[in-house]
N, C-alpha and C. Protein backbone atom coordinates (compact mmCIF):
# COMPACT_ATOMS: atom_id res chain seq x y z
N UNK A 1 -9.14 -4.23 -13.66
CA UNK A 1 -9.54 -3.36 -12.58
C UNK A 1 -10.73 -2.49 -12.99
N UNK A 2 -10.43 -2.14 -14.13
CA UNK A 2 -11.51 -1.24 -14.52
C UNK A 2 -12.89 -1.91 -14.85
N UNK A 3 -13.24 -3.04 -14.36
CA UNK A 3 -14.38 -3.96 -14.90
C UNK A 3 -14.92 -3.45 -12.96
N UNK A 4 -13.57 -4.22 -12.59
CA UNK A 4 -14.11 -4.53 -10.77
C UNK A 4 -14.96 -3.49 -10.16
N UNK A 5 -14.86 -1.89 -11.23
CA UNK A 5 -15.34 -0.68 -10.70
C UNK A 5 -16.60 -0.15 -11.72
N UNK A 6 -16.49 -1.16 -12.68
CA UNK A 6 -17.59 -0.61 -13.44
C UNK A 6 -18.73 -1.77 -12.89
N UNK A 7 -18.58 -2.89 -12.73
CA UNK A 7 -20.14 -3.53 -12.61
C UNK A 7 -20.06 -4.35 -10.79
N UNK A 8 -20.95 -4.10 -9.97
CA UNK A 8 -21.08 -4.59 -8.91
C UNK A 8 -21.17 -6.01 -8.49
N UNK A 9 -19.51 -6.14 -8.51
CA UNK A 9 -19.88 -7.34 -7.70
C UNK A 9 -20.07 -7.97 -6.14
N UNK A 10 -20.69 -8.71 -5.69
CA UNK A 10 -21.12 -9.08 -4.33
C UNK A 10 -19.77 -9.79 -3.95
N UNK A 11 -19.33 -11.11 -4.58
CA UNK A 11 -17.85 -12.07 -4.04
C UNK A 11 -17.16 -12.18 -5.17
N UNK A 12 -15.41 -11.96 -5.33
CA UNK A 12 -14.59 -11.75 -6.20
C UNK A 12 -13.40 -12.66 -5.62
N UNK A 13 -13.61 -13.77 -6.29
CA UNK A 13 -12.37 -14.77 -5.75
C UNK A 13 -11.51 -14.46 -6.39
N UNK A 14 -10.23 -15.27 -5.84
CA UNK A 14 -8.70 -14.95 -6.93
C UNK A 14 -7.69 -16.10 -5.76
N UNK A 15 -7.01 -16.32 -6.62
CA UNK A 15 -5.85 -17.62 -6.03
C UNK A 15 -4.69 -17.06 -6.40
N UNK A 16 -4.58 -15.75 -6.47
CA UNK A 16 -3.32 -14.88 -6.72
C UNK A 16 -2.20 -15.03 -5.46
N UNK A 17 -1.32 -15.03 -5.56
CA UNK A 17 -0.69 -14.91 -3.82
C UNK A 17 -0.32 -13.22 -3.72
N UNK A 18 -0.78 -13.12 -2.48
CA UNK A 18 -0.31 -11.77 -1.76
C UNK A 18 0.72 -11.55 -1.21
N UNK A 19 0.81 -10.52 -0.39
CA UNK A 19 1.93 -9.98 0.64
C UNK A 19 1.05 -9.49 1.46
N UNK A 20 1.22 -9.57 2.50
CA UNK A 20 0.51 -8.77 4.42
C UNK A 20 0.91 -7.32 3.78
N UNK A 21 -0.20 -6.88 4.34
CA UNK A 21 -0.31 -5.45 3.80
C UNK A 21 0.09 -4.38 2.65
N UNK A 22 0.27 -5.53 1.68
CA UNK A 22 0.39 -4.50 0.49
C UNK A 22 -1.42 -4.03 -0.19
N UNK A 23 -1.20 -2.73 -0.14
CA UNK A 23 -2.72 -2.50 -1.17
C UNK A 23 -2.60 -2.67 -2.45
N UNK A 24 -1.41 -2.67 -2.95
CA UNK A 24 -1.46 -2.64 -4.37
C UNK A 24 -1.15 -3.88 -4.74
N UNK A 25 -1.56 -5.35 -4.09
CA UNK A 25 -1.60 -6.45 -4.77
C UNK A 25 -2.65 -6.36 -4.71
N UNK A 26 -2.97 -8.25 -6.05
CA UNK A 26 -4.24 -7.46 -6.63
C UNK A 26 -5.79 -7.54 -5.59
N UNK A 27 -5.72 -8.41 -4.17
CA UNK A 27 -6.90 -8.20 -3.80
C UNK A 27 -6.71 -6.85 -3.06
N UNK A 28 -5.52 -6.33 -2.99
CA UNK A 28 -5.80 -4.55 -2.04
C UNK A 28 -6.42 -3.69 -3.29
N UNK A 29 -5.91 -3.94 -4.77
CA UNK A 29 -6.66 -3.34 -5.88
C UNK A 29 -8.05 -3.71 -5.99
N UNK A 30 -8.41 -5.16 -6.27
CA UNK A 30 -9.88 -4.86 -6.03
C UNK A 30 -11.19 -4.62 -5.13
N UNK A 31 -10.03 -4.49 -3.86
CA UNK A 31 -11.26 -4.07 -3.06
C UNK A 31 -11.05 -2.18 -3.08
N UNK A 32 -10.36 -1.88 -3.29
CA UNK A 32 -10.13 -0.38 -3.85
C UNK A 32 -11.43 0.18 -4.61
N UNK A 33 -11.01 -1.03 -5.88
CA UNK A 33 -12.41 -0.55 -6.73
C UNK A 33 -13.81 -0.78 -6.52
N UNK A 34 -13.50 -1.98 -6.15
CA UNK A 34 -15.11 -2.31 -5.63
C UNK A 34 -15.22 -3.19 -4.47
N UNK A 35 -15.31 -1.13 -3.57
CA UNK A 35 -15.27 -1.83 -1.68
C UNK A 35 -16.52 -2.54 -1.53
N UNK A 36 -17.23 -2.93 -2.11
CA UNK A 36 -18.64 -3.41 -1.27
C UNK A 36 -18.14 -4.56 -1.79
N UNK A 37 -17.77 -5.89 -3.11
CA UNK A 37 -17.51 -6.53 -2.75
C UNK A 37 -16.35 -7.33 -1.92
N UNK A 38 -16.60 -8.81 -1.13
CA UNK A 38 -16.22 -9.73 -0.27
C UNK A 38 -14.60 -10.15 -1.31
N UNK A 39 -13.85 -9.83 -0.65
CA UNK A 39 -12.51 -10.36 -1.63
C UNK A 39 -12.12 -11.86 -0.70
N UNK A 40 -12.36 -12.90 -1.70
CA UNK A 40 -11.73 -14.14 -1.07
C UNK A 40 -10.51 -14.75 -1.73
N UNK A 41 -9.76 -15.17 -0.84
CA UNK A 41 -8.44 -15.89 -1.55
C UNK A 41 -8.80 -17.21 -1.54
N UNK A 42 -8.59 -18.13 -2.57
CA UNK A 42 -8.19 -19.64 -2.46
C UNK A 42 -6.75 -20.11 -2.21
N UNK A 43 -6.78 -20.10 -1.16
CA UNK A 43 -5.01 -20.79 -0.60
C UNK A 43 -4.54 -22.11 -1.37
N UNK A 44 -3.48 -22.30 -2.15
CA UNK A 44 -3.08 -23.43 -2.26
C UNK A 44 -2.68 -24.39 -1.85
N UNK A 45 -2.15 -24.84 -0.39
CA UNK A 45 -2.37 -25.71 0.22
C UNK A 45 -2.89 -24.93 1.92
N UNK A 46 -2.17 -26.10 2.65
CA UNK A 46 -2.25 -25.69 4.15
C UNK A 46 -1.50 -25.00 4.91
N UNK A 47 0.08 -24.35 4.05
CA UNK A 47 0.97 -23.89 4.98
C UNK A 47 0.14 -22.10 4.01
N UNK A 48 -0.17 -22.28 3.18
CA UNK A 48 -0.43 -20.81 2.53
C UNK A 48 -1.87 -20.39 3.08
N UNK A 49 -2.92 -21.33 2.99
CA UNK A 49 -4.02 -20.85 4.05
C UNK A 49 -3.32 -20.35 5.52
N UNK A 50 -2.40 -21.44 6.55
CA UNK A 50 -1.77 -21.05 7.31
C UNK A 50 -1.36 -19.57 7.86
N UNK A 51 -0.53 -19.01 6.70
CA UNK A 51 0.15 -17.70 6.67
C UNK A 51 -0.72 -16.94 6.26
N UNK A 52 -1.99 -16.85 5.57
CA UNK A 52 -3.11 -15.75 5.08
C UNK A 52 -3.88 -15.62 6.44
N UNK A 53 -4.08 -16.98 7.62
CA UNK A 53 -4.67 -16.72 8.63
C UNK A 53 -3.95 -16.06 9.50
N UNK A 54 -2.98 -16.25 9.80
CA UNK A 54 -2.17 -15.13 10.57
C UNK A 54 -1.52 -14.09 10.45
N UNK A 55 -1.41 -13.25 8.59
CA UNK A 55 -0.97 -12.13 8.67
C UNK A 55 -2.03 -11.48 8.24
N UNK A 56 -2.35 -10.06 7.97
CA UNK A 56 -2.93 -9.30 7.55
C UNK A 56 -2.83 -8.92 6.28
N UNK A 57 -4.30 -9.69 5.30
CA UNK A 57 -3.76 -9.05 4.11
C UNK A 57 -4.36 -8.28 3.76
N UNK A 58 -4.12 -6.78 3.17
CA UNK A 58 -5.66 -5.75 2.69
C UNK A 58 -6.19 -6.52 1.35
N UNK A 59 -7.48 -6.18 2.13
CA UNK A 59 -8.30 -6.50 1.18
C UNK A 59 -8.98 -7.67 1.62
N UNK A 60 -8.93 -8.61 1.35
CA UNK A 60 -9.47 -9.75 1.86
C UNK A 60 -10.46 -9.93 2.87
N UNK A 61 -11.44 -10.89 2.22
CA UNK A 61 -12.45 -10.51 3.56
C UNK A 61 -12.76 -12.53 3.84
N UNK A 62 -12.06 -13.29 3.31
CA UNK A 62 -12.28 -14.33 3.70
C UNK A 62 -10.64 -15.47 2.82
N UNK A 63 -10.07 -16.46 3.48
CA UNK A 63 -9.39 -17.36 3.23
C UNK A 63 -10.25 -18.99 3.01
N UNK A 64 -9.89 -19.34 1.71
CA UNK A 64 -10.23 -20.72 1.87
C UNK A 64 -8.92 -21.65 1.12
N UNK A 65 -9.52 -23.05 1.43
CA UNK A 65 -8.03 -23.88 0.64
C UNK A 65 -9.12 -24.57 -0.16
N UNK A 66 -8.43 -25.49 -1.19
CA UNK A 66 -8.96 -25.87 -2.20
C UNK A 66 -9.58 -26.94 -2.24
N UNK A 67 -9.38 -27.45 -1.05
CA UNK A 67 -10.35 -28.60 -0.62
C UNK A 67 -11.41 -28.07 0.41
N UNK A 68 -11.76 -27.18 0.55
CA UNK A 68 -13.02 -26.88 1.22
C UNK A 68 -13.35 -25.55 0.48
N UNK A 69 -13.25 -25.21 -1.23
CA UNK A 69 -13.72 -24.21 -1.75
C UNK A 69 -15.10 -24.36 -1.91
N UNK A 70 -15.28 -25.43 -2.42
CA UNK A 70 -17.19 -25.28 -2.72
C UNK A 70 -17.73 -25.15 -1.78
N UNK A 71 -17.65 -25.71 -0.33
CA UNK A 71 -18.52 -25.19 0.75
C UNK A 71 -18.50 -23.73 1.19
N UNK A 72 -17.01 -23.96 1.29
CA UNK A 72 -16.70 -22.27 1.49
C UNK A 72 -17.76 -21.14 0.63
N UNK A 73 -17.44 -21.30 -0.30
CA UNK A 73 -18.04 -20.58 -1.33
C UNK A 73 -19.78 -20.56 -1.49
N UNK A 74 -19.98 -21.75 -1.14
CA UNK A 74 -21.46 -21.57 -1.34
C UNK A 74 -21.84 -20.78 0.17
N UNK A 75 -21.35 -21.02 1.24
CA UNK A 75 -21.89 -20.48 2.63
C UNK A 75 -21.19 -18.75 2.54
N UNK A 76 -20.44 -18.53 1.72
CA UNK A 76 -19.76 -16.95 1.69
C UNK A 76 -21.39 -16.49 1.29
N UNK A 77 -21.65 -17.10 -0.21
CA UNK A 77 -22.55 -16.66 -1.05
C UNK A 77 -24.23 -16.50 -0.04
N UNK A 78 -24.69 -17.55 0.32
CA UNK A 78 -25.48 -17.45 0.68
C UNK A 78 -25.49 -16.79 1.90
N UNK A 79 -24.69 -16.58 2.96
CA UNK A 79 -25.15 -15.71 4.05
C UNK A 79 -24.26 -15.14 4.18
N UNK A 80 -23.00 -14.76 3.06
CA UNK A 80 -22.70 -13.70 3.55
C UNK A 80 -21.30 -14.16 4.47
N UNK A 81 -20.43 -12.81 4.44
CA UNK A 81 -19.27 -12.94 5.22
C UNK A 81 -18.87 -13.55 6.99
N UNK A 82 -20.02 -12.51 7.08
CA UNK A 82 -20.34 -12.07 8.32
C UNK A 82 -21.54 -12.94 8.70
N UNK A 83 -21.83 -13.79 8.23
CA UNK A 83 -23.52 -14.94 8.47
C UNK A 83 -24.68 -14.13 8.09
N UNK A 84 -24.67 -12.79 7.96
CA UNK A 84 -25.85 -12.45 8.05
C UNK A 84 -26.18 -12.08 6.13
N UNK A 85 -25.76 -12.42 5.31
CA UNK A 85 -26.13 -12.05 3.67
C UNK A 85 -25.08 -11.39 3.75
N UNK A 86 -24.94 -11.04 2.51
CA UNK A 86 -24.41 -9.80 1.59
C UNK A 86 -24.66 -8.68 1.08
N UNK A 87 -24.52 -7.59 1.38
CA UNK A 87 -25.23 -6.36 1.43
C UNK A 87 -25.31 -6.19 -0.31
N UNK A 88 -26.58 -5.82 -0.47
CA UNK A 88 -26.76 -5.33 -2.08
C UNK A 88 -26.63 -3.80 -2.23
N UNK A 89 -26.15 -2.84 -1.69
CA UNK A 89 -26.42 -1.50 -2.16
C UNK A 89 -26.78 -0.75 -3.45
N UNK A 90 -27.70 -0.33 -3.67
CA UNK A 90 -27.95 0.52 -4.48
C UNK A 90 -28.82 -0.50 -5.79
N UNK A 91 -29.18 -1.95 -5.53
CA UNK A 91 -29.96 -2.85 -6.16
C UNK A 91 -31.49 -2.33 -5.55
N UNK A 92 -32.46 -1.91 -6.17
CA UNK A 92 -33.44 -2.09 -4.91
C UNK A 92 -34.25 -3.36 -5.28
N UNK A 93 -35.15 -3.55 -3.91
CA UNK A 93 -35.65 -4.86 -3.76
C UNK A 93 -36.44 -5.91 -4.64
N UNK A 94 -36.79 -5.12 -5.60
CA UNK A 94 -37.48 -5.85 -6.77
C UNK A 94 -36.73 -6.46 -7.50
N UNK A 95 -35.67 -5.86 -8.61
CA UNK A 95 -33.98 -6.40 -8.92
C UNK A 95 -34.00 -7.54 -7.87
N UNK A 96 -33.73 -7.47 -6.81
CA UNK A 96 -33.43 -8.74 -6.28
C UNK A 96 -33.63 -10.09 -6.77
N UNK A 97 -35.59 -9.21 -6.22
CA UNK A 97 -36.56 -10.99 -6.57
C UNK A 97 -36.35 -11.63 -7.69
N UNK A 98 -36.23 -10.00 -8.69
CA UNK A 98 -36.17 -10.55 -10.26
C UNK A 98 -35.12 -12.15 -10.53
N UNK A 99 -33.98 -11.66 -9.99
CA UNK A 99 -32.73 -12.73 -9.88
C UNK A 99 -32.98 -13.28 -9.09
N UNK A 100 -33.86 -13.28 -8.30
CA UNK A 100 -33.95 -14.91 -7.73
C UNK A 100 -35.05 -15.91 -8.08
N UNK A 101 -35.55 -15.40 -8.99
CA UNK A 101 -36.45 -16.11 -9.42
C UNK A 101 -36.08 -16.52 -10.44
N UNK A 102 -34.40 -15.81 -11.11
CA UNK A 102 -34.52 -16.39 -12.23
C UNK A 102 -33.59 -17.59 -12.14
């Protein structure tokens, strides 16, 4: 936990299983520490993606199963939760380019 709050991350996967609304499992802990990043679960099959789509879990800002993680994952990454990117706060714009050029 204490990493999740010391260095900024943008997407923080985990294949942990939850509970609907507990904060103190661990994706309600790491989005605690570090609200700006995207907390995604990897569901292990189809009845556990299933139940992550219909209850509420804190924290979480996206469900995938393990046969559609790499797409998943690359389209989280590149545009973002919400389609539109991933907010960088407090990077300014040069940092950016730097990493993307590298």
């Amino acid at each position: 936990m204490a990493v999740a709050g010391a260095i900024r991350f943008k997407v923080i996967v985990t294949c942990t299983p939850v509970k609907p609304n507990d904060r103190r499992s661990l994706p309600g802990e790491l989005k605690r520490t570090a609200p700006e990043a995207a907390i995604v679960l990897i569901a292990e099959n189809d009845e556990e993606y299933a139940e992550a789509r219909r209850q509420s879990y804190a924290g979480l800002s996206a469900v995938l199963t393990r046969r559609t993680m790499a797409d998943g994952l690359r389209r989280i990454i590149q545009f973002g939760i919400d389609g539109f990117g991933l907010p960088t706060p407090g990077i300014p714009a040069s940092s950016e380019r730097r990493r993307a050029m590298a």
